[in-house]
C-alpha atoms as a PDB file:
ATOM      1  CA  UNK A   1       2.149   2.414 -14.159  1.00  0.00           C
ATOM      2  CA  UNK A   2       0.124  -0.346 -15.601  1.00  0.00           C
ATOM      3  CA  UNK A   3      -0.947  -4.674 -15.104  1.00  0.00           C
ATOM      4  CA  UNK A   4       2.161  -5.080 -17.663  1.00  0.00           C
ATOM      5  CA  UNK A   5       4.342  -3.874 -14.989  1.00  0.00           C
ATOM      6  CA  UNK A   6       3.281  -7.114 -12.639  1.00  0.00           C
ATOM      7  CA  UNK A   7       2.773  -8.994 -15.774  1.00  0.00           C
ATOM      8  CA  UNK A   8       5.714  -9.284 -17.797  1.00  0.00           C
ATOM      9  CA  UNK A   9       7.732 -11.114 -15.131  1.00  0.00           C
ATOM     10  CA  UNK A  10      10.272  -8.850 -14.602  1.00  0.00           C
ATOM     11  CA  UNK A  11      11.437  -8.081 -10.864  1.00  0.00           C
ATOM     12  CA  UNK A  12      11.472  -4.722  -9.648  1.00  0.00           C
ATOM     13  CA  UNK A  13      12.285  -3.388  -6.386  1.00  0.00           C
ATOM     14  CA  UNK A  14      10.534  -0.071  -4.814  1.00  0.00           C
ATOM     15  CA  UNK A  15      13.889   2.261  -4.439  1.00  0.00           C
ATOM     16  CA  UNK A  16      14.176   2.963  -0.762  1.00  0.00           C
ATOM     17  CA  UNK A  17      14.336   7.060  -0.624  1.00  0.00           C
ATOM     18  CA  UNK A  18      11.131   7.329  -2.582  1.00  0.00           C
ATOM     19  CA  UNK A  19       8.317   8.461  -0.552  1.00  0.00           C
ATOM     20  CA  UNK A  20       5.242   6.746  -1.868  1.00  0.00           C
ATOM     21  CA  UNK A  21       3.736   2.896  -2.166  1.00  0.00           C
ATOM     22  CA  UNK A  22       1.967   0.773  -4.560  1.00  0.00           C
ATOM     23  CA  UNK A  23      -1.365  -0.993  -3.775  1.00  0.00           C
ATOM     24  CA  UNK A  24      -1.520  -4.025  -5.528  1.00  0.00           C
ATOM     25  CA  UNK A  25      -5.129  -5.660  -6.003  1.00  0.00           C
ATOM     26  CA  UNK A  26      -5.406  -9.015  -6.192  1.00  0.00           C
ATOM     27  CA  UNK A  27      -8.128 -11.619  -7.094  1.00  0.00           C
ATOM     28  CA  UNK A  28      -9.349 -12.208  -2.801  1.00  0.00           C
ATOM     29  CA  UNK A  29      -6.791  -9.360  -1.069  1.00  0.00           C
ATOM     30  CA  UNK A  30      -4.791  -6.575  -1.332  1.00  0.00           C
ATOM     31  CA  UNK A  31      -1.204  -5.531  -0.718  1.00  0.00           C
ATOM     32  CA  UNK A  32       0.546  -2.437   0.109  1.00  0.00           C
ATOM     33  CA  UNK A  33       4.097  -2.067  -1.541  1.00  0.00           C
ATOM     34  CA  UNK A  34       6.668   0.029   0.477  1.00  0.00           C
ATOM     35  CA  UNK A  35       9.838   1.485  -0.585  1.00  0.00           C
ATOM     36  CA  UNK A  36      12.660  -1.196  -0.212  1.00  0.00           C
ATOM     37  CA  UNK A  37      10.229  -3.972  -1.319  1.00  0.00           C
ATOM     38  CA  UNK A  38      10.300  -6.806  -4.212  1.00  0.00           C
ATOM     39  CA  UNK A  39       7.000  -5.946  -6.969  1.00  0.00           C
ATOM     40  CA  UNK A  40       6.474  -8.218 -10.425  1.00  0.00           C
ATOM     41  CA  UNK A  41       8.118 -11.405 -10.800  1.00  0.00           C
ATOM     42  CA  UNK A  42       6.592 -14.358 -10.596  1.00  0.00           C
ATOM     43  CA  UNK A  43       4.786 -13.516  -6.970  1.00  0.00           C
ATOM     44  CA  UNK A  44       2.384 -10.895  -8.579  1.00  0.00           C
ATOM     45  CA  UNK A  45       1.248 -12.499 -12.393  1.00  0.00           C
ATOM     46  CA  UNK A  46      -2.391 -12.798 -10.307  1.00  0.00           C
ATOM     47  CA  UNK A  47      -2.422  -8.518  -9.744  1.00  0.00           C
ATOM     48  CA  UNK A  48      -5.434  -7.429 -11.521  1.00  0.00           C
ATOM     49  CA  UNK A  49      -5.167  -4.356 -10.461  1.00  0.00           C
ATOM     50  CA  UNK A  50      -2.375  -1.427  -9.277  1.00  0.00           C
ATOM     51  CA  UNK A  51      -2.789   2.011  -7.356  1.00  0.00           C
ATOM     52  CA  UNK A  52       0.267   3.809  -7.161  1.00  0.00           C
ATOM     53  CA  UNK A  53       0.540   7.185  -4.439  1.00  0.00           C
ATOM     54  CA  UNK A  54       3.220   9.440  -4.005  1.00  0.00           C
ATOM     55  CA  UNK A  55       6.632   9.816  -5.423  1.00  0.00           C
ATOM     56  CA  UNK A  56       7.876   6.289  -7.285  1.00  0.00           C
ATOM     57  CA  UNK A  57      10.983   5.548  -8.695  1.00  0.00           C
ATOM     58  CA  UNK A  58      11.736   1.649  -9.573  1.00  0.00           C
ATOM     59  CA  UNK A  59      14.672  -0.439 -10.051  1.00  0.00           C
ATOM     60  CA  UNK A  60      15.579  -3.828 -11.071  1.00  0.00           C
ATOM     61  CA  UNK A  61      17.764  -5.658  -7.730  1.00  0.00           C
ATOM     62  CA  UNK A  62      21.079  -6.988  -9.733  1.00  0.00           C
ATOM     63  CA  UNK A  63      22.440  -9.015  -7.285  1.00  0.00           C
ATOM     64  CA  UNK A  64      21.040 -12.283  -5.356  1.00  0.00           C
ATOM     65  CA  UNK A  65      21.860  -9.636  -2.132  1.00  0.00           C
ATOM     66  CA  UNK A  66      19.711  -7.080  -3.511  1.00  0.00           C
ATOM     67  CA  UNK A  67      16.511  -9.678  -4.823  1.00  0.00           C
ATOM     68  CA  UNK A  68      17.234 -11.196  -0.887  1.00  0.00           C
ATOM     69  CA  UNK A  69      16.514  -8.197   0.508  1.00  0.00           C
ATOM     70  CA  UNK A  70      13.750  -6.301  -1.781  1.00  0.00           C
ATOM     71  CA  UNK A  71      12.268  -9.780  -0.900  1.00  0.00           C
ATOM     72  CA  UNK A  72      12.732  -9.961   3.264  1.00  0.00           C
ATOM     73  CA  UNK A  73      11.135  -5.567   2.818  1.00  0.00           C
ATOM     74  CA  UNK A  74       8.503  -6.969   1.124  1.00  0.00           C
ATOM     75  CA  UNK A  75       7.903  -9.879   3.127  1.00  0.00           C
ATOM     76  CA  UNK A  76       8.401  -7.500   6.591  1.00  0.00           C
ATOM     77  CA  UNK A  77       5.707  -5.024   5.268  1.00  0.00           C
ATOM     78  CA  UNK A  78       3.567  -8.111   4.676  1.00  0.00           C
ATOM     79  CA  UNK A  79       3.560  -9.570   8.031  1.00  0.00           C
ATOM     80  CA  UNK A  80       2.990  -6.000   9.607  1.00  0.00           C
ATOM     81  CA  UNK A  81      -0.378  -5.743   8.032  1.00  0.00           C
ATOM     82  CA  UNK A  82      -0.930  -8.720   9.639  1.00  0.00           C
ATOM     83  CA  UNK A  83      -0.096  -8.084  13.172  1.00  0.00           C
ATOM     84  CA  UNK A  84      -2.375  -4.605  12.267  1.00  0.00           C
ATOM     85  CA  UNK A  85      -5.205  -7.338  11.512  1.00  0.00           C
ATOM     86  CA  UNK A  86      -4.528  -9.220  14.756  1.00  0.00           C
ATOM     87  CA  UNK A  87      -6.029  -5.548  16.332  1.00  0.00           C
ATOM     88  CA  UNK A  88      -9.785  -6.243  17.457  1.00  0.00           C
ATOM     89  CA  UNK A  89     -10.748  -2.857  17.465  1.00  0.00           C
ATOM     90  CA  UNK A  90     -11.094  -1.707  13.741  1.00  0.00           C
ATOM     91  CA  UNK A  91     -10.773   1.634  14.587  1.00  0.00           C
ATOM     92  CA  UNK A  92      -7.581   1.179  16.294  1.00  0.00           C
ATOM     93  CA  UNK A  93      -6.904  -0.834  13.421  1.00  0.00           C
ATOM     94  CA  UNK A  94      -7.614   2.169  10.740  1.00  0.00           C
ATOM     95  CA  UNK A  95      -5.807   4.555  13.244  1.00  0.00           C
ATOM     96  CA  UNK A  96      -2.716   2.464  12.713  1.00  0.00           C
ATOM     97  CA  UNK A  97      -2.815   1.892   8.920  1.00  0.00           C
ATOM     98  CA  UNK A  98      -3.476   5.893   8.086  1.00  0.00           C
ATOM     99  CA  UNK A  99      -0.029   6.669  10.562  1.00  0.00           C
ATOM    100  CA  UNK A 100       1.684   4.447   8.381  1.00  0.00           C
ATOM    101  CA  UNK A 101       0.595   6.093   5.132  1.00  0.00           C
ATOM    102  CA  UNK A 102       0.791   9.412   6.391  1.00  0.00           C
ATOM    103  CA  UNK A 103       4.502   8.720   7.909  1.00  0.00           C
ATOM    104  CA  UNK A 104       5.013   7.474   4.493  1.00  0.00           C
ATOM    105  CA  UNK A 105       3.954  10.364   2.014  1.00  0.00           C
ATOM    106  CA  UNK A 106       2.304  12.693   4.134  1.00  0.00           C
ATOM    107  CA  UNK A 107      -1.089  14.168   4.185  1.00  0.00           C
ATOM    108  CA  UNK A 108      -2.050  15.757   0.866  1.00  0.00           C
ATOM    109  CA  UNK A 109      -1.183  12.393  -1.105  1.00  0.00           C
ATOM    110  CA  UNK A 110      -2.743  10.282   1.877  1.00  0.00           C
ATOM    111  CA  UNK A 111      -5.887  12.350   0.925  1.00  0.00           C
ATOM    112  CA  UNK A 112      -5.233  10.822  -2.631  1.00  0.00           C
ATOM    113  CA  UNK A 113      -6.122   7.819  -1.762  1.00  0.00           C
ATOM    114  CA  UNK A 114      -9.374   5.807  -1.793  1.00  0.00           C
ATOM    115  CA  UNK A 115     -10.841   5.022   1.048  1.00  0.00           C
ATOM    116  CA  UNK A 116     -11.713   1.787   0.019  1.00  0.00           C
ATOM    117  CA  UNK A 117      -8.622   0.566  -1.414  1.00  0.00           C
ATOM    118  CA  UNK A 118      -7.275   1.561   2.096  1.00  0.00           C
ATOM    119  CA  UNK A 119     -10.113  -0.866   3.784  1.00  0.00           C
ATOM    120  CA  UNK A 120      -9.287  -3.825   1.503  1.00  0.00           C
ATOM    121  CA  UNK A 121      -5.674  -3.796   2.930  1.00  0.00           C
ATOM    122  CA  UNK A 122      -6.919  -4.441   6.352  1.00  0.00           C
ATOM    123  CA  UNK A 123      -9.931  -6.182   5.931  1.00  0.00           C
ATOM    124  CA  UNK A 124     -12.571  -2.718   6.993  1.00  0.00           C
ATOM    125  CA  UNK A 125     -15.272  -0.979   5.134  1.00  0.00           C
ATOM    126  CA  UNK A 126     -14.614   2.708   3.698  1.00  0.00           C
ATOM    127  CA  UNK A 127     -16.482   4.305   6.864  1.00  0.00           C
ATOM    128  CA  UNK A 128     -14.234   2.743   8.972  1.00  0.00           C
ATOM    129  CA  UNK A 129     -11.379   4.773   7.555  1.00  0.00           C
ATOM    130  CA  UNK A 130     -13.014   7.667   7.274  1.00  0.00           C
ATOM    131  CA  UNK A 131     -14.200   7.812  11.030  1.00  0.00           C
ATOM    132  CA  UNK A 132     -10.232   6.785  11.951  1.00  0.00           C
ATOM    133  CA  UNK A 133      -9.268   9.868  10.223  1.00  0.00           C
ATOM    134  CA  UNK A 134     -11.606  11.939  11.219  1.00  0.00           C
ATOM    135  CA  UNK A 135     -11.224  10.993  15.028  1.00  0.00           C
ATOM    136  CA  UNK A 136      -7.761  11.809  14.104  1.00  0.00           C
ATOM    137  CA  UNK A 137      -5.697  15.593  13.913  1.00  0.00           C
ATOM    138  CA  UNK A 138      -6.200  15.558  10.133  1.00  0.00           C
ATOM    139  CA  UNK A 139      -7.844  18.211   8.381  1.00  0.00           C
ATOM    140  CA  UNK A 140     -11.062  17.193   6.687  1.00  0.00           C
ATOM    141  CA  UNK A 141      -9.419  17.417   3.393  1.00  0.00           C
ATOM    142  CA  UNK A 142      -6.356  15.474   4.335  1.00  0.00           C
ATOM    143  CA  UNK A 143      -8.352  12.430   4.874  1.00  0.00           C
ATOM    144  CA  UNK A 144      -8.549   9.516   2.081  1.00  0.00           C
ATOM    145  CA  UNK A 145     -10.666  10.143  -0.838  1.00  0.00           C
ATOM    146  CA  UNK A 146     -14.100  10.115   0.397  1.00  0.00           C
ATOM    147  CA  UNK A 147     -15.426  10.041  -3.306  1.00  0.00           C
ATOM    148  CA  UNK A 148     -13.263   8.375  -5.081  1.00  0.00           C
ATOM    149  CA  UNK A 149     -13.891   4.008  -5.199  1.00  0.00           C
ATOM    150  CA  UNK A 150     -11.277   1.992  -6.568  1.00  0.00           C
ATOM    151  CA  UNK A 151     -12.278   1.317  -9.723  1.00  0.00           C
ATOM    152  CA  UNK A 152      -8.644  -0.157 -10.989  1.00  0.00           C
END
């Protein structure tokens, strides 16, 4: 999965019984794609960069129905990263983000996942993460990528 995906204009929709997510990195933020939700188009020509996790199968929505509602998933998943930001304690904060992830592909592709590109979505630094997940019932090696920077 490449920038041509976000660049050529097309609209695709996540399919809804995958279980993984896209990342998308943009010029000042990031955000996370879930299934069910709108990617390319004209809303993501700035992407510069794209992490995919997990199992992904895409789809192009047909009908105005279908664009309405890979749209309102997209727009739903949006606005919960930013009641997670509205959270004043950034642990709390990471806590919440990694039970997302985890409830969305489990732990061994969780563990897949940079740290850092996991920050960027909610505004935290790498350690932040990494201390949320280790505070948590994870395994040390179920934990995001402690190596790996996002270098997309």
């Amino acid at each position: 999965m490449g920038l041509e995906l976000c660049k050529n204009r097309k609209l695709y929709r996540l399919m809804s019984d995958c279980r993984g997510g896209i990342i998308l990195i943009k010029r000042f933020y990031t955000e996370l794609i879930c299934p069910g939700s709108a990617l390319g188009g004209t809303i993501d020509i700035s992407v510069t960069g794209i992490f995919g996790f997990g199992s992904l199968k895409l789809c192009s929505p047909e009908t105005p129905i279908e664009r309405q509602q890979a749209f309102q998933t997209r727009l739903n998943q949006s606005n919960y990263l930013q009641h997670l930001m509205q959270e004043k304690s950034e642990i709390n904060r990471a806590r919440l983000l990694l039970q997302q992830i985890h409830a969305l592909v489990g732990r061994k592709e969780m563990s897949l996942i940079p740290a850092d590109l996991l920050g960027q979505l909610i505004g935290l630094d790498r350690k932040v993460i990494l201390s949320a997940c280790a505070s948590m019932s994870f395994d040390e090696g179920d934990c995001p990528d402690r190596t790996a920077l996002a270098t997309i």
